[in-house]
Every structure is written in C-alpha cells, then in structure tokens.
C-alpha atoms as a PDB file:
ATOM      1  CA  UNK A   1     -11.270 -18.952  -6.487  1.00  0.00           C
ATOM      2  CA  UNK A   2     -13.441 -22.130  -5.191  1.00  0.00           C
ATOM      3  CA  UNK A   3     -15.612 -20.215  -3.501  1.00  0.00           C
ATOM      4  CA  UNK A   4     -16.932 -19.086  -7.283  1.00  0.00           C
ATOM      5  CA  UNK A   5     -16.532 -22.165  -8.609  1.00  0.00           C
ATOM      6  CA  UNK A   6     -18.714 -23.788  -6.102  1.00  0.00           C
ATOM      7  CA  UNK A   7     -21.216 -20.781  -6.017  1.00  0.00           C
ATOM      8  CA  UNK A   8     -20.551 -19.968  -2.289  1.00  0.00           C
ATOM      9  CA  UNK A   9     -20.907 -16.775  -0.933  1.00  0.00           C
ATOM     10  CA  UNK A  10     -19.140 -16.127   2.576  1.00  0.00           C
ATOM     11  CA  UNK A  11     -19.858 -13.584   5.318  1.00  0.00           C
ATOM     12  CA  UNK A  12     -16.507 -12.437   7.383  1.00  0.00           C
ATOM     13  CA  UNK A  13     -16.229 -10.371  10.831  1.00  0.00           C
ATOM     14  CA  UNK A  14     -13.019  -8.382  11.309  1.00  0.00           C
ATOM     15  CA  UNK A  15     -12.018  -6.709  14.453  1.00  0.00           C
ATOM     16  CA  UNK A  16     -10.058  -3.704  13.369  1.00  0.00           C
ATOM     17  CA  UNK A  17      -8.046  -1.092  14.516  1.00  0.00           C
ATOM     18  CA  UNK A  18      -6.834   1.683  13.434  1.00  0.00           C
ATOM     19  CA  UNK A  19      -4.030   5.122  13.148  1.00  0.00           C
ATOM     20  CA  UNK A  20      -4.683   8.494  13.371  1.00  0.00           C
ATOM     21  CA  UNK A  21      -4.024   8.157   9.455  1.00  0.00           C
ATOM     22  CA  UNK A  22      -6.793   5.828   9.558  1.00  0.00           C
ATOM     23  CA  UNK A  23      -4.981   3.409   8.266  1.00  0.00           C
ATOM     24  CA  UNK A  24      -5.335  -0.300   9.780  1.00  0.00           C
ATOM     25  CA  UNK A  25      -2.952  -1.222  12.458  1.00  0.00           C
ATOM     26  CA  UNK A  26      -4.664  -4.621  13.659  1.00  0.00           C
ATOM     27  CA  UNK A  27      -7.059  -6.474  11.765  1.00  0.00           C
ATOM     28  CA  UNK A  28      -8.163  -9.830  13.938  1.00  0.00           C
ATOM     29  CA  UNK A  29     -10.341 -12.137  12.418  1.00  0.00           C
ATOM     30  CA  UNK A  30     -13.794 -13.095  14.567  1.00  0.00           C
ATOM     31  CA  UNK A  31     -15.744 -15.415  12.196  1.00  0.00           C
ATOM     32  CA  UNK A  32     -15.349 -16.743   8.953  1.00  0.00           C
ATOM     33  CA  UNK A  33     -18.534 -18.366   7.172  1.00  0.00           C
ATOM     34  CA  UNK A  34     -18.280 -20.637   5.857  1.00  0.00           C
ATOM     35  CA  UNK A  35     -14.144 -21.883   6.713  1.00  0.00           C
ATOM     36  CA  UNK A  36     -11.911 -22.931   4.307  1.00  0.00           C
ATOM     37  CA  UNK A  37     -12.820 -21.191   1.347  1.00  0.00           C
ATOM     38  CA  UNK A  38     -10.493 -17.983   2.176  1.00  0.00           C
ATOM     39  CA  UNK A  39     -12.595 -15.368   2.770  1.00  0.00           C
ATOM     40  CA  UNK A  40     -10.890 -14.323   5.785  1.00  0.00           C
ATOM     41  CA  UNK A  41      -7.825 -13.907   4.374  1.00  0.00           C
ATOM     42  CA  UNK A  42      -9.539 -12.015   1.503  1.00  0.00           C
ATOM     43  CA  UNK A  43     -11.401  -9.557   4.041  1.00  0.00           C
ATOM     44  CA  UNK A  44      -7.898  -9.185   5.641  1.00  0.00           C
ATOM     45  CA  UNK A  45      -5.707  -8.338   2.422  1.00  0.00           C
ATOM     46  CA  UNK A  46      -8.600  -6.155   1.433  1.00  0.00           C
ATOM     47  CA  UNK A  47      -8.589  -4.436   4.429  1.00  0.00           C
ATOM     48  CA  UNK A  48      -4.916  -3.641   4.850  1.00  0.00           C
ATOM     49  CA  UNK A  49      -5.588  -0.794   1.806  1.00  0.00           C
ATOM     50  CA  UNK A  50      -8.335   0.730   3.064  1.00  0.00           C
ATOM     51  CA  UNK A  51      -8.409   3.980   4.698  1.00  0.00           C
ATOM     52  CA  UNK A  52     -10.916   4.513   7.231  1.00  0.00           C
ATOM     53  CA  UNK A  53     -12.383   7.595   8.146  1.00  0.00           C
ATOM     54  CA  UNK A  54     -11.286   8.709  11.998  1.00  0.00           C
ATOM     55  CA  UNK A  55     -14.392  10.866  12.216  1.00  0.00           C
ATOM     56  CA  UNK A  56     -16.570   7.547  12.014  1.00  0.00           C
ATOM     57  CA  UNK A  57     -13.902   5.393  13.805  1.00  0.00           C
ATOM     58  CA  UNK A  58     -11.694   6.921  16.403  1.00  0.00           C
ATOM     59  CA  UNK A  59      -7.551   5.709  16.080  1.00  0.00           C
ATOM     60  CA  UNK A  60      -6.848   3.491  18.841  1.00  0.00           C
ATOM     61  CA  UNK A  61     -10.780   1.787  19.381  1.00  0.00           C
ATOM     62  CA  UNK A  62     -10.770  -1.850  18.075  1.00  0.00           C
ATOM     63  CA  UNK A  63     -14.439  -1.826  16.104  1.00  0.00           C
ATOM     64  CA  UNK A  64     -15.712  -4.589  14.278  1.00  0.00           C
ATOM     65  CA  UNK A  65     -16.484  -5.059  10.481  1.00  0.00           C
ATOM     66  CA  UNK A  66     -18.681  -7.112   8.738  1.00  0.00           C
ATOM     67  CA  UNK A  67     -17.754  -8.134   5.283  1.00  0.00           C
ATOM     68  CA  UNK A  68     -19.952 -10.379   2.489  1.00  0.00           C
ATOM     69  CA  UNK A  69     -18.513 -11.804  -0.117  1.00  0.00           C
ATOM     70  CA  UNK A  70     -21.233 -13.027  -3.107  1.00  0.00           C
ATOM     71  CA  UNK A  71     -20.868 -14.836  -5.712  1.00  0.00           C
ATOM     72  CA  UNK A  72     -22.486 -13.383  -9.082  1.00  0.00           C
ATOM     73  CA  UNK A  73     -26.030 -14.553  -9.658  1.00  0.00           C
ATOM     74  CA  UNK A  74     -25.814 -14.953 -13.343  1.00  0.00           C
ATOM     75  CA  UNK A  75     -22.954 -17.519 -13.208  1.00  0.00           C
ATOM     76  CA  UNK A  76     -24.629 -19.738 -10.078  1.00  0.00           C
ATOM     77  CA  UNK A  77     -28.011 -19.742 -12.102  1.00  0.00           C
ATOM     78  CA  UNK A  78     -26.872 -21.456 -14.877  1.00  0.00           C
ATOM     79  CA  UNK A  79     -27.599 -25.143 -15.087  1.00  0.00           C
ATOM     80  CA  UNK A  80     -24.816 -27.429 -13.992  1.00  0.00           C
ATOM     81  CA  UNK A  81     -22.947 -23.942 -12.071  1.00  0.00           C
ATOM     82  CA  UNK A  82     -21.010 -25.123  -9.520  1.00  0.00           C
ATOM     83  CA  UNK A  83     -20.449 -28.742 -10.735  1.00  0.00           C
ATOM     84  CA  UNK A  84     -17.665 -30.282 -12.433  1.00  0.00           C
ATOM     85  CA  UNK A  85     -17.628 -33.758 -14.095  1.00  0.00           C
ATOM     86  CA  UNK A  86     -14.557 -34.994 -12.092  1.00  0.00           C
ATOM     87  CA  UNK A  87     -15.851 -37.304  -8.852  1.00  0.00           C
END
C-alpha cells in the first residue's frame, strides 16, 4: 500500500446505514484525508463485513463513522522510511 510506504496515515468519515441484521446496507463516503491514497475504499470494503450492533445503531438511521488508518511507528521512524532512491 503507498500510504505505508510513504508513512501516511489517513482519517475517513463513512455515512452508514444499516438492516435489522445490522448488517450495512449503504455505506457513503463523506471525507477522505488525505485523497488518493485509498483509504476510502479501504474504510468501505472493511465496512461491508462488519456487523453492527442495532441496540447502538437503529436499522434504517444513516449514522456516521469515523475511521483512522495509521501507519506503524516503528517502520516511519527509521531513517530514510518513506523514501525511495528513484526521482
């Protein structure tokens, strides 16, 4: 993934939706940050698993999710992380 090889870490907001399963039925992405380095589509596949718990969210009520996505610390504090040698 480039986010890890560039030692990003990304913050998502999902709108979702859900059954009386609690299972997702619409997930709608609000913000992605930073774009372009897929964590929307990340929170989104990762989200279409999940089952939620109707006694927290009821079926039917769009609620919103934030999601972070970080990058391990060990592996970005290493001299030269996040750099390659190619221009």
């Amino acid at each position: 993934m480039r986010a890890a090889r560039d030692c990003v870490n990304g913050d998502v907001l999902l709108e979702v939706t859900i059954d009386e399963s609690g299972k997702a039925t619409t997930l709608k992405l609000l913000k992605e940050m930073p774009e372009d380095y897929g964590f929307g589509k990340a929170a989104i596949r990762g989200m279409r698993t999940k089952t939620f718990d109707t006694s927290e969210h009821k079926p039917g009520i769009p609620f919103q999710m934030p999601i972070n996505f970080e990058v391990g610390s060990k592996t970005c504090a290493s001299p030269g992380a996040g750099k390659t040698d190619q221009p």
